[in-house]
C-alpha atoms as a PDB file:
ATOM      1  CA  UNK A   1     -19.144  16.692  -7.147  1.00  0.00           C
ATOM      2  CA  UNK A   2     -18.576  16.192 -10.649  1.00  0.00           C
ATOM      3  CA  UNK A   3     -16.668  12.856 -12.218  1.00  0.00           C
ATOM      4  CA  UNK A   4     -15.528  15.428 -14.937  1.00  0.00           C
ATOM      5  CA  UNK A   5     -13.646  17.988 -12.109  1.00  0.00           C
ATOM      6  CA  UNK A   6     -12.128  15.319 -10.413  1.00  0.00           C
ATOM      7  CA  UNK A   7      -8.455  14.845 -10.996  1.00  0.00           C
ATOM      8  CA  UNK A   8      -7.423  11.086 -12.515  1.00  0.00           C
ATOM      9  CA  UNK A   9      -3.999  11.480 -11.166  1.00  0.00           C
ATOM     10  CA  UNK A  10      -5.721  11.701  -7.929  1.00  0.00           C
ATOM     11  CA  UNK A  11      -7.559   8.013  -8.190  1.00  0.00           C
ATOM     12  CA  UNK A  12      -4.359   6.732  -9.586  1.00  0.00           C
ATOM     13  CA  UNK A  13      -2.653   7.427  -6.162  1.00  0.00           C
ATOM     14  CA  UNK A  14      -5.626   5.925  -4.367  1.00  0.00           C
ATOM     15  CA  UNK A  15      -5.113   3.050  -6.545  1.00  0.00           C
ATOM     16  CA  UNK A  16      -1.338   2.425  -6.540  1.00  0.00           C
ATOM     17  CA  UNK A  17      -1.115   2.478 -10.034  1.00  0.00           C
ATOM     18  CA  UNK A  18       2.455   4.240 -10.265  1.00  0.00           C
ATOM     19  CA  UNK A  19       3.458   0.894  -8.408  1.00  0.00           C
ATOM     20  CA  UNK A  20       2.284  -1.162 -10.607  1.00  0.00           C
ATOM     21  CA  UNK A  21       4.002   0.912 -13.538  1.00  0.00           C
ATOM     22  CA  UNK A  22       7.218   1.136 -12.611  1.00  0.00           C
ATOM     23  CA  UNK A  23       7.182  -2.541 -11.546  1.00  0.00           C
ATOM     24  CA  UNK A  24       6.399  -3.533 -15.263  1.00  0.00           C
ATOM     25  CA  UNK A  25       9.172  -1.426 -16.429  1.00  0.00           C
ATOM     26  CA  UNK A  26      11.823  -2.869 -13.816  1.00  0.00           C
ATOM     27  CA  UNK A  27      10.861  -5.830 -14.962  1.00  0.00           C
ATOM     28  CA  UNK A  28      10.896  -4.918 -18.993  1.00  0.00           C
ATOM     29  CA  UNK A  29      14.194  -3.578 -18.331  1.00  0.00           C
ATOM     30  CA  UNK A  30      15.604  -7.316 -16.562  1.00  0.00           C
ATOM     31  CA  UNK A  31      14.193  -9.345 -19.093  1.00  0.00           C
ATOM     32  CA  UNK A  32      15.440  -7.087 -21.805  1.00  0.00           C
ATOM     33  CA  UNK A  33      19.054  -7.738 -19.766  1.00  0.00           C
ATOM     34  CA  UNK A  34      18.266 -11.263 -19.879  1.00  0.00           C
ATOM     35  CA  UNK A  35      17.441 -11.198 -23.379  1.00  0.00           C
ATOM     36  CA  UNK A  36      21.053  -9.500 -24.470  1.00  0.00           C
ATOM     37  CA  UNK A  37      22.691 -11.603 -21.771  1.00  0.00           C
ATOM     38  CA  UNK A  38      21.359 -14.980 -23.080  1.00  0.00           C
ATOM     39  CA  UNK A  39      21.000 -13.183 -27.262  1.00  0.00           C
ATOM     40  CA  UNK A  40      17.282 -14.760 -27.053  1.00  0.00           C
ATOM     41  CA  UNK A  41      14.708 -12.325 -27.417  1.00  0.00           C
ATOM     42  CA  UNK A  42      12.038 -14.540 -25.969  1.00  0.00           C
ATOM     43  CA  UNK A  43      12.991 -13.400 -22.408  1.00  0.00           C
ATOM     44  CA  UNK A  44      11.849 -10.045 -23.457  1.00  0.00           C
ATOM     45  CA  UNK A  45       8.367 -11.197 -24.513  1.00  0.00           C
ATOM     46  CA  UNK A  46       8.228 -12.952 -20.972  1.00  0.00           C
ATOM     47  CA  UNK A  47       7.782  -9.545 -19.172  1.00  0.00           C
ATOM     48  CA  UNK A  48       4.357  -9.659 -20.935  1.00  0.00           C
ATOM     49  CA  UNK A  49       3.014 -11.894 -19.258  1.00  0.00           C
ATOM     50  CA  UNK A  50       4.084 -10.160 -15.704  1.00  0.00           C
ATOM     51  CA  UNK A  51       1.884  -6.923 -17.186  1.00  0.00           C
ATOM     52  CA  UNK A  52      -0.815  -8.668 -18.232  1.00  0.00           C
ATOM     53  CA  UNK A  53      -0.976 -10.477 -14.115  1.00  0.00           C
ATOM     54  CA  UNK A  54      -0.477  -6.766 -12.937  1.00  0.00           C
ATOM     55  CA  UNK A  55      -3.278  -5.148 -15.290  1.00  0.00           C
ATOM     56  CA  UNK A  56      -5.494  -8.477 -14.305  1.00  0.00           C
ATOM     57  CA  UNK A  57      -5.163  -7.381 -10.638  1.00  0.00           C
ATOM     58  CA  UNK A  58      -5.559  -3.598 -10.992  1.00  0.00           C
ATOM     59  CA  UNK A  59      -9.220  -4.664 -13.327  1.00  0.00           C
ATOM     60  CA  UNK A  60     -10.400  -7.290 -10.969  1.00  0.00           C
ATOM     61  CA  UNK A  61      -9.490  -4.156  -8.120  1.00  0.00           C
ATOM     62  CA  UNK A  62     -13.178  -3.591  -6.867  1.00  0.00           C
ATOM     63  CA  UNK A  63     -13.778  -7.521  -6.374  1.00  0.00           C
ATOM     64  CA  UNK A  64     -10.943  -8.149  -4.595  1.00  0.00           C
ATOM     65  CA  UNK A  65     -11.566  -4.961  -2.546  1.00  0.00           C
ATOM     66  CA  UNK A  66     -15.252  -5.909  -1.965  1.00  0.00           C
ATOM     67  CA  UNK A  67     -15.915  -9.597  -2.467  1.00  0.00           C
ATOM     68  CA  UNK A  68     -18.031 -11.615  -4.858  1.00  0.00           C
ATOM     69  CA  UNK A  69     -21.081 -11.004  -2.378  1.00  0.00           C
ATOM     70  CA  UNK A  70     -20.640  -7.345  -2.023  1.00  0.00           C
ATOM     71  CA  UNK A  71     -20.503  -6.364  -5.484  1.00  0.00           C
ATOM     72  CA  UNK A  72     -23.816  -5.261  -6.176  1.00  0.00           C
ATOM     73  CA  UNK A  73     -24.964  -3.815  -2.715  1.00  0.00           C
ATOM     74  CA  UNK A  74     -26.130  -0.625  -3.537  1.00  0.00           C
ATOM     75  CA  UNK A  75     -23.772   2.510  -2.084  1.00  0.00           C
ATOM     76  CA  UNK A  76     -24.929   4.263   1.197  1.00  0.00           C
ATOM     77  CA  UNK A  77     -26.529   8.015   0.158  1.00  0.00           C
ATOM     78  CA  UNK A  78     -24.399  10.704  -0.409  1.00  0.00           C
ATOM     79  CA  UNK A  79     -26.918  13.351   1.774  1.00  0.00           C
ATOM     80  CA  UNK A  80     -28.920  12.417   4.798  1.00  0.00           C
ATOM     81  CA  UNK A  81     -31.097  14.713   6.513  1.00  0.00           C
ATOM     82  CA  UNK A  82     -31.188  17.239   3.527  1.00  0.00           C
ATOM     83  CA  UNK A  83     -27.775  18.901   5.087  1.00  0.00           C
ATOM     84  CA  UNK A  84     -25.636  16.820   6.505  1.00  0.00           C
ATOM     85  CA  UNK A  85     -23.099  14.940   4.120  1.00  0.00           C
ATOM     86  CA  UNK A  86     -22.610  11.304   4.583  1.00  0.00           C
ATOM     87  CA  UNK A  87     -18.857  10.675   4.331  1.00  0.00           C
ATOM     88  CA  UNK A  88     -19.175   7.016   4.351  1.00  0.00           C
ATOM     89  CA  UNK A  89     -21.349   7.505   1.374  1.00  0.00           C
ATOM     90  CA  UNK A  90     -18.846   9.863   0.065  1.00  0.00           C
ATOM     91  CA  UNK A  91     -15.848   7.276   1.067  1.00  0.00           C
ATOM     92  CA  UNK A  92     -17.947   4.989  -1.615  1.00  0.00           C
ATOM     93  CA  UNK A  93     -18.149   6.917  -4.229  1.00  0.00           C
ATOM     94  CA  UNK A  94     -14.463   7.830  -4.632  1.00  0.00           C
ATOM     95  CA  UNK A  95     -13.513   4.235  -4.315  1.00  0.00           C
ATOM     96  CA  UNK A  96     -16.197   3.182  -7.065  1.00  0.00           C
ATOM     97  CA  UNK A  97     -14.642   5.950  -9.253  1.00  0.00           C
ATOM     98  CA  UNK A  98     -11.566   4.732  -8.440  1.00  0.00           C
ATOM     99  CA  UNK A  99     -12.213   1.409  -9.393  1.00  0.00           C
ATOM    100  CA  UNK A 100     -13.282   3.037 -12.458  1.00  0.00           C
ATOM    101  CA  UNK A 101     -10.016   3.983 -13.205  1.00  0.00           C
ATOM    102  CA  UNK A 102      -8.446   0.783 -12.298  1.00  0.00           C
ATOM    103  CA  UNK A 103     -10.387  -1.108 -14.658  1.00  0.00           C
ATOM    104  CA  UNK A 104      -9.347   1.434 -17.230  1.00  0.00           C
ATOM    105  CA  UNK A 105      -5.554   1.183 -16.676  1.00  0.00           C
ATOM    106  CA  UNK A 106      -5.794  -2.424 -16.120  1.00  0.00           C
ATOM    107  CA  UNK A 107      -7.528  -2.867 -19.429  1.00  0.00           C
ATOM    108  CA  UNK A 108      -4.502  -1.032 -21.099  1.00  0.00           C
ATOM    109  CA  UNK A 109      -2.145  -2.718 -19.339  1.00  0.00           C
ATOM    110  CA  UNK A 110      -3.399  -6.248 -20.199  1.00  0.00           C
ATOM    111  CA  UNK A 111      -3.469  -4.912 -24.345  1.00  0.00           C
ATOM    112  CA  UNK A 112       0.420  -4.150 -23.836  1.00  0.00           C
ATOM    113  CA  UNK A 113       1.182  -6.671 -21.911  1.00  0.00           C
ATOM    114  CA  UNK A 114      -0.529  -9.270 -24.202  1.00  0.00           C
ATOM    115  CA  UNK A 115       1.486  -7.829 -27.346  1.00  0.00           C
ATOM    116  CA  UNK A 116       4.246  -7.835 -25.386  1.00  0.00           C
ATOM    117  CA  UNK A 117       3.931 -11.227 -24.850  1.00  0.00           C
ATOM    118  CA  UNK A 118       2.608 -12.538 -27.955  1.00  0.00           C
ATOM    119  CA  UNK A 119       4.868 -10.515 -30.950  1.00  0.00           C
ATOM    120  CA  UNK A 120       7.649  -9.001 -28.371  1.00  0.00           C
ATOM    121  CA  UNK A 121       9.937 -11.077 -29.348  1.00  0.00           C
ATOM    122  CA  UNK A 122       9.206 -11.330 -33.408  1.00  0.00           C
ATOM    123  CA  UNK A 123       9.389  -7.618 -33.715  1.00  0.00           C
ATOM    124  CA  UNK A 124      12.582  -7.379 -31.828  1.00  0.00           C
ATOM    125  CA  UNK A 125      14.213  -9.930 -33.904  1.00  0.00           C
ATOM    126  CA  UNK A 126      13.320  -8.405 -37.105  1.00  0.00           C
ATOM    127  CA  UNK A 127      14.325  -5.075 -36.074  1.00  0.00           C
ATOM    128  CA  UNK A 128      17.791  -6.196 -33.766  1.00  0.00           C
ATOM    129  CA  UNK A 129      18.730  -9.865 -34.585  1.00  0.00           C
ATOM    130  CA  UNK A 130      21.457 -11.140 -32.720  1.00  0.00           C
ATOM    131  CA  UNK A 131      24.711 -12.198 -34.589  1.00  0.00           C
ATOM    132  CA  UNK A 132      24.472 -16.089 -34.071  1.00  0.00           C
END
């Protein structure tokens, strides 16, 4: 099997990752309440730190699935016997290639999240300053 045939949207699901999207907009979308609530935008730049936690946990996804000991143990083969699949083997190799993909997302989610965090609330109040 091919890494280049296999569908991303597939290791996503395996992953959760939709989860951990739409939880980082729910919460971009209450601290942006907050924010016009209290006219402050710096409880909009909090939600960055929630997304960079969540992108954290989706990159550090294959230690926390496998442990600090396990990390490097070598995956079981993929054939045995010259015919017969192995589909714990198999069962390995999605779930590295998943983690993959978690790392990848993660990675982009920490970048946003970090901006988020860092300027959110600058660029906001240049663009949409509250009348105070």
């Amino acid at each position: 099997m091919s890494e280049d045939k296999v569908s991303r949207w597939a290791h996503y699901k395996i992953i959760k990752a939709p989860r951990y999207i739409i939880l980082s907009f729910i919460i971009i979308i209450i601290c942006t309440f907050l924010a016009c609530i209290y006219q402050d935008w710096s409880y909009f730049s909090r939600s960055g730190g929630f997304i960079v936690l969540f992108g954290a946990l989706l990159g550090l996804r294959k230690l926390l699935r496998k442990g600090a000991r396990e990390l490097d143990t070598p995956n079981e083969p993929l054939v045995i016997n010259k015919n017969q699949f192995n589909t714990k083997g198999m069962f390995q190799r999605v779930q590295d290639l998943s983690d993959s993909f978690a790392q990848e997302l993660g990675l982009i989610m920490v970048i946003i999240g970090t901006f988020i965090n860092g300027f959110g609330d600058i660029v906001l109040n240049a663009l949409f300053p509250f009348n105070t």
